[in-house]
N, C-alpha and C. Protein backbone atom coordinates (compact mmCIF):
# COMPACT_ATOMS: atom_id res chain seq x y z
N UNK A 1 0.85 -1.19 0.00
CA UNK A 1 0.00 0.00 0.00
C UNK A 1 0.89 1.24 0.00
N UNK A 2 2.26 1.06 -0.19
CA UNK A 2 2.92 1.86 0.09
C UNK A 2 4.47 1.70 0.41
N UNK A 3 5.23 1.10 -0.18
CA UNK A 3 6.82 0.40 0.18
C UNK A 3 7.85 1.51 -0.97
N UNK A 4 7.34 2.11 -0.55
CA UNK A 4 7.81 3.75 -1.02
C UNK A 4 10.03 3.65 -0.10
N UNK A 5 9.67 3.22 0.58
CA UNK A 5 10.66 2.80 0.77
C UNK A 5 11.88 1.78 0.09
N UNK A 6 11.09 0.60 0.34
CA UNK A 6 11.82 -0.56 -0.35
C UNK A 6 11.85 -0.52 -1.82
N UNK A 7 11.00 0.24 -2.39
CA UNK A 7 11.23 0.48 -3.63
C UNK A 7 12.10 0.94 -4.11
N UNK A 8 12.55 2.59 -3.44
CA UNK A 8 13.56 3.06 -3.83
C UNK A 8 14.79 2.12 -3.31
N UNK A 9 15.05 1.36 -2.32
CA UNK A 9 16.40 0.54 -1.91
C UNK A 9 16.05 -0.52 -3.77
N UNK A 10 15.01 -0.82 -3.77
CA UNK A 10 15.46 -2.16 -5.00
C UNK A 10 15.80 -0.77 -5.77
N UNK A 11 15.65 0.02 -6.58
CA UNK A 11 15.93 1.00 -7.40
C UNK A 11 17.31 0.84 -7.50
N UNK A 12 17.26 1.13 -6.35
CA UNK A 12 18.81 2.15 -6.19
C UNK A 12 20.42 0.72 -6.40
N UNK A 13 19.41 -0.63 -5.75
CA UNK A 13 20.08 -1.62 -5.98
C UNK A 13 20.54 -2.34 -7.73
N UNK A 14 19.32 -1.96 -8.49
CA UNK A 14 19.42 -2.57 -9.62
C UNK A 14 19.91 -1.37 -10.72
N UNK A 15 20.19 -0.11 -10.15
CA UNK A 15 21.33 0.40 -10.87
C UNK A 15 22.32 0.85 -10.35
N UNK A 16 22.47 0.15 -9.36
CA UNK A 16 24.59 -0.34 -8.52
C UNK A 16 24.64 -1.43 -9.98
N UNK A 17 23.45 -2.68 -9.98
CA UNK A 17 23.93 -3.29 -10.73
C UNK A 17 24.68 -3.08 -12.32
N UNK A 18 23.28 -2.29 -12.96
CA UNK A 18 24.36 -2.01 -13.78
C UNK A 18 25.40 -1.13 -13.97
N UNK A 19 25.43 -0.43 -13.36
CA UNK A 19 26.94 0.44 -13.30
C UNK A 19 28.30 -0.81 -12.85
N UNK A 20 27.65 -1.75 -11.89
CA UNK A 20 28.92 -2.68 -11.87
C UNK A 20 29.32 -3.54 -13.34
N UNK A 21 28.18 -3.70 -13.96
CA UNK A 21 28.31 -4.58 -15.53
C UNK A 21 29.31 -3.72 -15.79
């Protein structure tokens, strides 16, 4: 209803990823 949070952590996680590619 609201993971306004965890969203931005996966965000922020899946473009560490690609900047590490």
């Amino acid at each position: 209803m609201g993971n306004s949070y965890e969203e931005a952590r996966n965000r922020r996680l899946q473009e560490n990823l690609k900047r590490f590619q």
